[in-house]
N, C-alpha and C. Protein backbone atom coordinates (compact mmCIF):
# COMPACT_ATOMS: atom_id res chain seq x y z
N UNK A 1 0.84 -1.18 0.00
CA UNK A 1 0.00 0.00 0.00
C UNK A 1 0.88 1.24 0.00
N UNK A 2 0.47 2.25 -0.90
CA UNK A 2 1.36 3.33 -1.28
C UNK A 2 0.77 4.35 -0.38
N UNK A 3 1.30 5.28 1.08
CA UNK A 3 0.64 6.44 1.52
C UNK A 3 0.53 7.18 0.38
N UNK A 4 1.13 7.67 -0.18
CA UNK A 4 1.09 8.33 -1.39
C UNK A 4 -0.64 8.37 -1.95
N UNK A 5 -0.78 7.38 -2.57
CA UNK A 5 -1.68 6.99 -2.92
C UNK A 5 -3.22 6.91 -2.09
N UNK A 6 -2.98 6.57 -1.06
CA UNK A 6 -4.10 6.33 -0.01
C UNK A 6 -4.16 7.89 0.40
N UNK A 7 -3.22 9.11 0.84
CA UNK A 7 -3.39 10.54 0.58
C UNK A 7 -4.07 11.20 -0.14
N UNK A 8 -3.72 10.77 -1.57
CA UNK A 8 -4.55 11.44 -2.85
C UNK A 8 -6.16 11.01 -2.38
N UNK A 9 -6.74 9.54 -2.49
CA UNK A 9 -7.32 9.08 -2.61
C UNK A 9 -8.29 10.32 -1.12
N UNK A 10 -7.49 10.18 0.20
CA UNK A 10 -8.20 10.66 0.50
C UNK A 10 -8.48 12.33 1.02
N UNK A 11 -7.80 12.97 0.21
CA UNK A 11 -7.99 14.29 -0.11
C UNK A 11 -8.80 14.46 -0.92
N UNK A 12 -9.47 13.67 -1.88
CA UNK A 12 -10.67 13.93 -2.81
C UNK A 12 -11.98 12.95 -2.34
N UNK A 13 -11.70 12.10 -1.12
CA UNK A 13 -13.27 12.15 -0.69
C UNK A 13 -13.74 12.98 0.35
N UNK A 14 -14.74 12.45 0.87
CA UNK A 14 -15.47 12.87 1.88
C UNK A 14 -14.84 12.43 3.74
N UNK A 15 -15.17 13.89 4.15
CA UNK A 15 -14.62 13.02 5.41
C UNK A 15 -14.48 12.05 6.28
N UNK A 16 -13.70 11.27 7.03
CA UNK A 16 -14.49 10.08 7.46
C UNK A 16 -15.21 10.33 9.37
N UNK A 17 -14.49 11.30 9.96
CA UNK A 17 -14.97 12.24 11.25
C UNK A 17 -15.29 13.61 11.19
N UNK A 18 -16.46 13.92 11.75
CA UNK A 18 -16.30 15.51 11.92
C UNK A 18 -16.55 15.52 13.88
N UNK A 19 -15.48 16.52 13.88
CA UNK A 19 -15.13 17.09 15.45
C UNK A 19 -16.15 18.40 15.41
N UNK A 20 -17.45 18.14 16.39
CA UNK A 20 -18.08 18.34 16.70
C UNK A 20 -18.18 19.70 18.14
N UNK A 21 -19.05 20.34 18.34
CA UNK A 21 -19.58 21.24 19.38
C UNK A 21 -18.76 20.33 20.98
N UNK A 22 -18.35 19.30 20.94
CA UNK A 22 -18.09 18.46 22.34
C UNK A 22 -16.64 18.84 22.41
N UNK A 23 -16.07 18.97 21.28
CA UNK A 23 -14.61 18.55 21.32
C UNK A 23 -14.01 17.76 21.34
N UNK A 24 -12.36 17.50 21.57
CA UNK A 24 -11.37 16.40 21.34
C UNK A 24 -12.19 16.12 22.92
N UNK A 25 -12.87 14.99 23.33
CA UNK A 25 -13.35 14.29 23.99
C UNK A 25 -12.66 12.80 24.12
N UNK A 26 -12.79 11.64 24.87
CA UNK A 26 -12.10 10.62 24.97
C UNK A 26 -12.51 9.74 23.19
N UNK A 27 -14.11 9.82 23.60
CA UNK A 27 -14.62 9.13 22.65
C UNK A 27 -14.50 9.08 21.38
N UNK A 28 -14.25 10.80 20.93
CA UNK A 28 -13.57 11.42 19.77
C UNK A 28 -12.48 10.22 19.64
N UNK A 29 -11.23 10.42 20.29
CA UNK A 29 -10.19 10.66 19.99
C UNK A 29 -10.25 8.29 19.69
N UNK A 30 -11.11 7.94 20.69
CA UNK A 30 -10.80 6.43 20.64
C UNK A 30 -11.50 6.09 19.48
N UNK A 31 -12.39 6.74 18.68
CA UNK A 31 -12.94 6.79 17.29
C UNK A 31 -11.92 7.27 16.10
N UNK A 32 -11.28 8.04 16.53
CA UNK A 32 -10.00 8.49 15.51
C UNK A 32 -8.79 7.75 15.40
N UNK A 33 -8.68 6.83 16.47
CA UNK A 33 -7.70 5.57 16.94
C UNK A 33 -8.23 4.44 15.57
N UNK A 34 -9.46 3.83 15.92
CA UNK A 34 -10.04 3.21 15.06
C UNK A 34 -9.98 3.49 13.33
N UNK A 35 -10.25 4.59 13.39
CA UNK A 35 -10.28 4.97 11.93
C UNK A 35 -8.53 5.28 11.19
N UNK A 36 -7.82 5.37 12.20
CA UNK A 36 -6.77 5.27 11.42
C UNK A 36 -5.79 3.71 11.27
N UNK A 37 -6.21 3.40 12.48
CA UNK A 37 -6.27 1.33 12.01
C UNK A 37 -6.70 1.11 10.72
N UNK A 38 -8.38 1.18 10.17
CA UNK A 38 -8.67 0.53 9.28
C UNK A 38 -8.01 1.33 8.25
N UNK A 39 -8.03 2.95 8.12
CA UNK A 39 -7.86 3.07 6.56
C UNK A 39 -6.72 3.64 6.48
N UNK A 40 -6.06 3.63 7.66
CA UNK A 40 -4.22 4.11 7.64
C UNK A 40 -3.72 6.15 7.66
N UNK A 41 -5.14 6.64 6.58
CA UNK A 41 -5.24 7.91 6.21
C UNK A 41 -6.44 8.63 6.41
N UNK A 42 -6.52 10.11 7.33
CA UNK A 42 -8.11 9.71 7.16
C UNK A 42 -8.40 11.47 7.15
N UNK A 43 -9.66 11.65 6.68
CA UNK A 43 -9.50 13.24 6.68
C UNK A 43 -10.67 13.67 7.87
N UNK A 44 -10.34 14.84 8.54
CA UNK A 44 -11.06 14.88 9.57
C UNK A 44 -11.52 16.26 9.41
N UNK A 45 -13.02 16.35 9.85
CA UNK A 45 -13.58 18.28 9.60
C UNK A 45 -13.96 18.72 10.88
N UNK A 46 -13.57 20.27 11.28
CA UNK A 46 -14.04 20.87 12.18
C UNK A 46 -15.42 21.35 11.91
N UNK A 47 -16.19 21.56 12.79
CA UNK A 47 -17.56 22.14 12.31
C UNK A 47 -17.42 23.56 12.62
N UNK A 48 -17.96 24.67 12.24
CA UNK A 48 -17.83 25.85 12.69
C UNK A 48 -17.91 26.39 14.25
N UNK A 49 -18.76 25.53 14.74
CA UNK A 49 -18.77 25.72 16.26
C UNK A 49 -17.78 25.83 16.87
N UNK A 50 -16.86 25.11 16.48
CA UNK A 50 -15.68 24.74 17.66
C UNK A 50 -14.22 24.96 16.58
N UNK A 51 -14.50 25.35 15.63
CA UNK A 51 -13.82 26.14 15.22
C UNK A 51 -13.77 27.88 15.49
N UNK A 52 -14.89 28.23 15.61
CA UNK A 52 -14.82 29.81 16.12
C UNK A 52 -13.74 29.71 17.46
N UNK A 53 -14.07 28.74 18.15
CA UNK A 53 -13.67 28.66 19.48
C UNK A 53 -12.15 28.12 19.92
N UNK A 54 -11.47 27.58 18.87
CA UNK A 54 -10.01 27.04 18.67
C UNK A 54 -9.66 27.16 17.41
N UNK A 55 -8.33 27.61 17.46
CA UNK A 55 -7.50 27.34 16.01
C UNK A 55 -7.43 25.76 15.55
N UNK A 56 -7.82 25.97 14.39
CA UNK A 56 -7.66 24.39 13.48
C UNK A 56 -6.26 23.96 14.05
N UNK A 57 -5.32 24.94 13.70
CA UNK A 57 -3.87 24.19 13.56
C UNK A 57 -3.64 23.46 15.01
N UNK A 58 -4.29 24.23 15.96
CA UNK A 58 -3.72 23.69 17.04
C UNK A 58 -4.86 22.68 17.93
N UNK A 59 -5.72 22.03 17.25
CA UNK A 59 -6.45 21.20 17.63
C UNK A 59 -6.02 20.01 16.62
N UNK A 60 -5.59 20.08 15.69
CA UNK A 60 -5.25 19.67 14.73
C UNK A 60 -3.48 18.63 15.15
N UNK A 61 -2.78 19.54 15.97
CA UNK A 61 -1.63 19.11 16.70
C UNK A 61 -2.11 18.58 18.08
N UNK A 62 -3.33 18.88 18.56
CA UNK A 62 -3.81 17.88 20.09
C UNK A 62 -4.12 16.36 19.35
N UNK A 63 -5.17 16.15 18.19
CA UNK A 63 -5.15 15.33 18.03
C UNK A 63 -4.40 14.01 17.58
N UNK A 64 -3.46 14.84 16.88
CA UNK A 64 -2.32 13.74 16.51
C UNK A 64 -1.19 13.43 17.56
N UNK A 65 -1.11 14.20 18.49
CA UNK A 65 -0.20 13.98 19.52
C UNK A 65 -1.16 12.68 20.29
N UNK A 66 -2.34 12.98 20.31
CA UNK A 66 -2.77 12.26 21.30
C UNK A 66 -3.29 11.07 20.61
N UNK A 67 -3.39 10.71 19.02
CA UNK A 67 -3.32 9.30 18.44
C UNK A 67 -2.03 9.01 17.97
N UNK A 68 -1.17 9.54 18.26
CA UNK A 68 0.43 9.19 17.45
C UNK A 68 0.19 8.85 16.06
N UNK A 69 -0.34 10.12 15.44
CA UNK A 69 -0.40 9.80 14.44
C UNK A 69 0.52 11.48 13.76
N UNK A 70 0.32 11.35 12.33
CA UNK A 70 0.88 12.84 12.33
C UNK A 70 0.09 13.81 10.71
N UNK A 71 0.24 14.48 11.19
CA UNK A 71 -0.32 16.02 10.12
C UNK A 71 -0.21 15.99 8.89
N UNK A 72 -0.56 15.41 7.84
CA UNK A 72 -0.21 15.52 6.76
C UNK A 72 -0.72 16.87 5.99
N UNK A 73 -2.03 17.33 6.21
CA UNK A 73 -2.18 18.71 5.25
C UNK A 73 -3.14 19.26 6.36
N UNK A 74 -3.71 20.44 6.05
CA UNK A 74 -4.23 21.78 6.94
C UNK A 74 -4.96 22.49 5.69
N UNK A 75 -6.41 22.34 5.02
CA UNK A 75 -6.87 23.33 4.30
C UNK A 75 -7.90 23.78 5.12
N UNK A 76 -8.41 24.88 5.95
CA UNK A 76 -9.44 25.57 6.11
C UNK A 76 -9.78 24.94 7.16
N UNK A 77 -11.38 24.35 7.42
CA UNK A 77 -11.75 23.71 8.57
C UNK A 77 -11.13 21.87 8.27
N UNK A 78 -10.66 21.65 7.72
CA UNK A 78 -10.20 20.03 7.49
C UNK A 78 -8.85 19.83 7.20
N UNK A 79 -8.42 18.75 7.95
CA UNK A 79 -7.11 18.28 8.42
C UNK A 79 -6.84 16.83 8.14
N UNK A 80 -5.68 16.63 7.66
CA UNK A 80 -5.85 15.03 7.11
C UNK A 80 -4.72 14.14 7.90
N UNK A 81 -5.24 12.90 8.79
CA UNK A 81 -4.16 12.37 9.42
C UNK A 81 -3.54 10.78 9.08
N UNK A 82 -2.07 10.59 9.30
CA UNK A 82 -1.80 9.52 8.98
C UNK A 82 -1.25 8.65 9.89
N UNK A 83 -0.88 7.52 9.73
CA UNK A 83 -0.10 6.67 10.55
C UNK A 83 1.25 6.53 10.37
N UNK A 84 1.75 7.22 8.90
CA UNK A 84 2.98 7.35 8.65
C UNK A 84 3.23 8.82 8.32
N UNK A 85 4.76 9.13 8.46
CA UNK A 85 4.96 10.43 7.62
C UNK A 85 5.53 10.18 6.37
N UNK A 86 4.26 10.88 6.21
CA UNK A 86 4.43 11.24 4.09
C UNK A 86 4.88 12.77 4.03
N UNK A 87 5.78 12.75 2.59
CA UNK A 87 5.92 14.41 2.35
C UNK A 87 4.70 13.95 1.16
N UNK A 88 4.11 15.37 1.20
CA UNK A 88 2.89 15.74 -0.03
C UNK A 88 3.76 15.72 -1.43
N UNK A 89 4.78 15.79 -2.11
CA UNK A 89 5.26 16.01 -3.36
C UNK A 89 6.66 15.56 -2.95
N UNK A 90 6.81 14.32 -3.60
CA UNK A 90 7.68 13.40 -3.58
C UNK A 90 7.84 13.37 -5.14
């Protein structure tokens, strides 16, 4: 399996979590555990609520610290995380 590939793939769908009015909560985060098991890459959306209320970037760095996972891109309210580090243009 190419990150590469599984990146692209999922920068042009749909998200597979949106972080909600509750916040990085336990449940959040043991759901974001899961989802990066099965699909390795996964894109995640802030909703406006809790975006007025925190910077993307830096909710964006709670969550991956706290799934050991890491940051691959940052557009707007959506953030895409992996289990490996990929550079975007290889």
């Amino acid at each position: 399996m190419s990150y590469q590939r599984e990146f692209k793939k999922t920068l042009l769908s749909h998200p597979h979590c949106i972080l909600g009015k509750q916040g990085v909560s336990d449940e959040f985060i043991s759901h974001v555990v899961k989802l990066l098991k099965r699909f390795k890459v996964i894109k995640v959306k802030a909703l406006r609520s809790i975006a007025k209320k925190s910077n993307i970037k830096e909710l964006a760095q709670k969550i991956s610290k706290l799934t050991n996972s890491y940051i691959i891109d940052i557009r707007g309210k959506i953030f895409i995380l992996s289990l490996e580090n990929i550079t975007k243009f290889k």
